[in-house]
Protein backbone atom coordinates (compact mmCIF):
# COMPACT_ATOMS: atom_id res chain seq x y z
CA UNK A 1 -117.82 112.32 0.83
CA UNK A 2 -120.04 109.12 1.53
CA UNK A 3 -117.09 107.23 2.88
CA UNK A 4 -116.21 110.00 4.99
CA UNK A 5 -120.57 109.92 6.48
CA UNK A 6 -120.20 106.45 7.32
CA UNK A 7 -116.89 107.67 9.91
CA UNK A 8 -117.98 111.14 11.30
CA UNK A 9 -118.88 109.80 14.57
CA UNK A 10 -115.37 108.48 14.86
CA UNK A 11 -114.13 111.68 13.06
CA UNK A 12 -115.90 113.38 16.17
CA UNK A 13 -114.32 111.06 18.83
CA UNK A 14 -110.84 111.69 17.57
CA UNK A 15 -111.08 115.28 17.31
CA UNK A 16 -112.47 116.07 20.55
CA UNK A 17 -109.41 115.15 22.17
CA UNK A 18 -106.24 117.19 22.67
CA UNK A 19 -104.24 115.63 19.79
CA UNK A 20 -106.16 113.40 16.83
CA UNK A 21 -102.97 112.13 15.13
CA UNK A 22 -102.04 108.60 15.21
CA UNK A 23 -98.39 108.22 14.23
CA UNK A 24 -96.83 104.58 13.34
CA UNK A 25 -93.11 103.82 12.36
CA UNK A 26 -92.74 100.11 10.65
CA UNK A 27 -90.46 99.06 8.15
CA UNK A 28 -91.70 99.28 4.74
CA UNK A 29 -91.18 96.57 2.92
CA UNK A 30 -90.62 97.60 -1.27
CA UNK A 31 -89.63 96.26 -4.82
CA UNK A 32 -85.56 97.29 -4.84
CA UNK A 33 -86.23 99.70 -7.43
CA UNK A 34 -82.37 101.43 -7.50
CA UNK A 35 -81.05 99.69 -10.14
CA UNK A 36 -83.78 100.12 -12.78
CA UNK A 37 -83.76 103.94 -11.20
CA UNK A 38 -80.05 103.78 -12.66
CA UNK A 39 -80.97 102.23 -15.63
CA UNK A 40 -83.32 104.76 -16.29
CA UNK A 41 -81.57 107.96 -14.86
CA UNK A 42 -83.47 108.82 -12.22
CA UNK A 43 -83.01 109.85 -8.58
CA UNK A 44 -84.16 107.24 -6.41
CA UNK A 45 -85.33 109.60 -3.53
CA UNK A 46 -88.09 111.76 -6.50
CA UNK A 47 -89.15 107.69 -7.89
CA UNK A 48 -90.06 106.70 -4.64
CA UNK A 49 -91.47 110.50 -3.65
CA UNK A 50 -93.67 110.31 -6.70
CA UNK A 51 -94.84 106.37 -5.98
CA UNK A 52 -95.71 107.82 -2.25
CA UNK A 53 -97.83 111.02 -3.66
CA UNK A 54 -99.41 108.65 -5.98
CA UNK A 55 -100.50 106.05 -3.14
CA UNK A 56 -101.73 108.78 -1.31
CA UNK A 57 -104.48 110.07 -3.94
CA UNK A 58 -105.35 106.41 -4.57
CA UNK A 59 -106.36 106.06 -0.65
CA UNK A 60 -109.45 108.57 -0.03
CA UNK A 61 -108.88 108.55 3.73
CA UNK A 62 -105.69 110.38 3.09
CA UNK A 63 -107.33 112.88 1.19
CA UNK A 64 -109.62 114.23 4.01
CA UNK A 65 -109.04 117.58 5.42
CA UNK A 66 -110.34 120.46 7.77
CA UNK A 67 -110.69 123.78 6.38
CA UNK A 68 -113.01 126.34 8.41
CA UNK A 69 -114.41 123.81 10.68
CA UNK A 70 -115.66 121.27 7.89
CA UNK A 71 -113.99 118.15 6.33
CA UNK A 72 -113.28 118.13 2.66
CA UNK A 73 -111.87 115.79 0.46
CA UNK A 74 -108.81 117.27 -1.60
CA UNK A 75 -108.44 116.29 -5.53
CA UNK A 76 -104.70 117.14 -6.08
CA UNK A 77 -101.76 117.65 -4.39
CA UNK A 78 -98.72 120.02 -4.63
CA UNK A 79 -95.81 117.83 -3.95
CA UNK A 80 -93.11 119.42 -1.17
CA UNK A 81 -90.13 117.98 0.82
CA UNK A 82 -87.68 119.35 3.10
CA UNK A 83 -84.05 119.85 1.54
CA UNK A 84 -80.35 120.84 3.47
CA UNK A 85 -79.09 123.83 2.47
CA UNK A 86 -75.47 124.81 2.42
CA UNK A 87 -75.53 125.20 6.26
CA UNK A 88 -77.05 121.65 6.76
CA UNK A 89 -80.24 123.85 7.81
CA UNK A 90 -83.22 122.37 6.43
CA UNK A 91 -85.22 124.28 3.45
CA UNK A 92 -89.01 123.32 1.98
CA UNK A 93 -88.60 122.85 -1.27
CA UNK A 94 -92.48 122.44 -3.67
CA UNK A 95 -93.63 122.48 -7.48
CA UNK A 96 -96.16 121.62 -9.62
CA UNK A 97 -97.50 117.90 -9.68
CA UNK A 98 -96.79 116.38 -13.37
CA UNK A 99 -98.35 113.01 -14.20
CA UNK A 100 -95.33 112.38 -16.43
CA UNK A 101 -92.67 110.73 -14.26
CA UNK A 102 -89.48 112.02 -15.58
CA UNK A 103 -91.23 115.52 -15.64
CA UNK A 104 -91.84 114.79 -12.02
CA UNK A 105 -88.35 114.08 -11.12
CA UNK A 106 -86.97 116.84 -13.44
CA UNK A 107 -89.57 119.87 -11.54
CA UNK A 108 -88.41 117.60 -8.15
CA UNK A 109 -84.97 118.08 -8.26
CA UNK A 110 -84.98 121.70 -9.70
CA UNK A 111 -87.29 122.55 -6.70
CA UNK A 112 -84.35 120.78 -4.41
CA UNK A 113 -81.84 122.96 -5.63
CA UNK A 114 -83.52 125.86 -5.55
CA UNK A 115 -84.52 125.43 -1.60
CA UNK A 116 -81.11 123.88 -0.93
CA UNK A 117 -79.20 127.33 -2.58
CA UNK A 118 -81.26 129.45 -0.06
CA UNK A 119 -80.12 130.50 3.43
CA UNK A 120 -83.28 131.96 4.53
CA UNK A 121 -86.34 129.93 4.97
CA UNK A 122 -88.62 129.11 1.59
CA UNK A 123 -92.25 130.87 2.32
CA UNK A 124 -93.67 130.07 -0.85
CA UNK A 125 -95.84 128.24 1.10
CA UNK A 126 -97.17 131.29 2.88
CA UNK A 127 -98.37 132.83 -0.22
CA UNK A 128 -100.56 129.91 -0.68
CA UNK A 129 -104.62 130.08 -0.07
CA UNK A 130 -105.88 128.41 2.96
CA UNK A 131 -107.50 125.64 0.80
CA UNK A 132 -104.19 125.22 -1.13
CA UNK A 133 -102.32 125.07 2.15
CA UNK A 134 -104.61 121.49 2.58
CA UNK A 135 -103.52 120.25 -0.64
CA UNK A 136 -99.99 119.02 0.30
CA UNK A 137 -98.57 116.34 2.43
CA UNK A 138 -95.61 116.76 4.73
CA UNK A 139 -92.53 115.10 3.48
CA UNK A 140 -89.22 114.87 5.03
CA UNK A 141 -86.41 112.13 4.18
CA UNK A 142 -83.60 111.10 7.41
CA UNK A 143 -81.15 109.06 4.77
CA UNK A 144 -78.64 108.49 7.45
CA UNK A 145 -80.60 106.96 10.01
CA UNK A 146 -82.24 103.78 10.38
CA UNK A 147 -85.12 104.89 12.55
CA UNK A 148 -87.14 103.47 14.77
CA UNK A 149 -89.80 106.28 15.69
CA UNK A 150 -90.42 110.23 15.28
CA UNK A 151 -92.55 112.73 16.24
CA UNK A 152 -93.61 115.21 13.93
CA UNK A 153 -94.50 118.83 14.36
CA UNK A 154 -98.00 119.86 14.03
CA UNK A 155 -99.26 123.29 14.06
CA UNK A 156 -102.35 121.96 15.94
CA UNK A 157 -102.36 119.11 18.34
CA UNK A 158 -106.19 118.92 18.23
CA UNK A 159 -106.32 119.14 14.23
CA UNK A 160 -103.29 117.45 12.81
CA UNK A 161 -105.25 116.84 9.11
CA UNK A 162 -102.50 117.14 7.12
CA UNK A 163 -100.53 113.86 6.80
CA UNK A 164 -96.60 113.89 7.37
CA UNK A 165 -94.22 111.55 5.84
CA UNK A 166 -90.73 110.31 7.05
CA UNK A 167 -88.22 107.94 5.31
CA UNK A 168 -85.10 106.54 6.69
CA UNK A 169 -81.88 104.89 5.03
CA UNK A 170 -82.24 102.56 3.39
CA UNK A 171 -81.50 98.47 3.38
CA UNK A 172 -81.30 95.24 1.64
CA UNK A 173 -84.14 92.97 2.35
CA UNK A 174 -84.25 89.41 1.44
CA UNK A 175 -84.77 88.16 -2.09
CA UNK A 176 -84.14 90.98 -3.58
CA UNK A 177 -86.29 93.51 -1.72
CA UNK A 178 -85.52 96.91 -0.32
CA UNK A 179 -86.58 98.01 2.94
CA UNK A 180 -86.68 101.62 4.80
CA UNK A 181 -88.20 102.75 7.64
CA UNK A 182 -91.36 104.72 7.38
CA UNK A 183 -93.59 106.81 9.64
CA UNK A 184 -97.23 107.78 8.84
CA UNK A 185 -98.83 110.57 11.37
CA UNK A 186 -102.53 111.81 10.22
CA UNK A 187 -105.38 112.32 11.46
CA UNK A 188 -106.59 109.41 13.60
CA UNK A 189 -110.30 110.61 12.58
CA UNK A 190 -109.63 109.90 8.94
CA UNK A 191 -107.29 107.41 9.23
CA UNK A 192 -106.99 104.12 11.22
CA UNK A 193 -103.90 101.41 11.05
CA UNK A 194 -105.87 99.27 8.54
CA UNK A 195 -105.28 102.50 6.18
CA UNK A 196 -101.99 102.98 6.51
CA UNK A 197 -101.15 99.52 5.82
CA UNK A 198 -103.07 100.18 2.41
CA UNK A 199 -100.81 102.72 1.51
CA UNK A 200 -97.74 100.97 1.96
CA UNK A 201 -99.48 98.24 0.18
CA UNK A 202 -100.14 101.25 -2.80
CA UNK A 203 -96.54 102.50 -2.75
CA UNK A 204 -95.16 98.95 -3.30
CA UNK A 205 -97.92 98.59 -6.26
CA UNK A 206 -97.23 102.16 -7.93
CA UNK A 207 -93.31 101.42 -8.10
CA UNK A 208 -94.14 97.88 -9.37
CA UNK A 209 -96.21 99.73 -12.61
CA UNK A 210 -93.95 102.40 -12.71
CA UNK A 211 -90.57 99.77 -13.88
CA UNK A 212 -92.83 97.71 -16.18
């Protein structure tokens, strides 16, 4: 938690006022990893899922959290996304982190059809310890829009620590590229702009590893 020392006074700034999150929508900017995803046989949305959890772990400041009134730094994380169910309702679907990527996809997409099968709302969640609860990122995926900005729910205004994710449809970019919007909301405490330009940075860099 030294990094964290060296920000508490602006951890204490930010969290003073009504809402802490800072929330940015840019257009992120990736290696067009589709066709080795077909090459290999895997679902494009879980790749780029797993590249995002992995970039997340590998910047601390999105690792801080608030659990009863102190800031911890979480170790893991229990990867969840939202899913449409038969009624186009949206479902939470989670399961167990694997390092292995085609064991990630494989849990991903059996967690996806699971949540998307069910008409009532997935609580697994609810069952979860308040720490464990802090060891997840909020993930949701808007493939048919090309969006320019979102707000995302928070169950606390004043304490949004749990970071939430959004991805939009996406586009060819030029020489080859692929790019998508992307929003980033956090805690503004833990996490300024020059960190969420290092994770886009990240999830550009785990993809690249990932197809060599």
């Amino acid at each position: 938690m030294e990094n964290f020392e060296r920000r508490r006074d602006r951890f204490a700034l930010f969290d003073a006022m009504e809402s802490a999150a800072v929330n940015i929508c840019f257009p992120l900017d990736l290696p067009d990893f589709r066709p080795w995803c077909k090459e290999q046989g895997l679902a494009p949305f879980h790749v780029l899922l797993c590249a995002v959890l992995r970039a997340v772990l590998k910047v601390e400041n999105f690792r801080y959290r608030i659990l009863d009134g102190d800031v911890i730094r979480i170790d893991r994380l229990i990867p969840s996304f939202t899913v449409v169910n038969q009624h186009n309702d949206l479902n939470f679907a989670q399961f167990d982190w694997s390092d292995d990527l085609r064991e990630f996809v494989a849990r991903g997409i059996a967690a996806r059809e699971q949540a998307s099968s069910m008409a009532a709302l997935n609580m697994e969640y609810a069952a979860r310890t308040p720490r464990e609860a802090r060891e997840q990122v909020f993930v949701t995926c808007i493939p048919w829009l090309a969006f320019t900005s979102i707000q995302h729910p928070s169950a606390s205004l004043a304490q949004p620590d749990i970071p939430s994710f959004a991805w939009g449809k996406f586009r060819d970019g030029a020489h080859g590229r692929l790019e998508l919007p992307f929003s980033v909301q956090a805690h503004h405490g833990f996490v300024d702009g020059f960190h969420i330009h290092q994770l886009a940075q990240q999830i550009a860099a785990e993809l690249e590893a990932m197809m060599c």
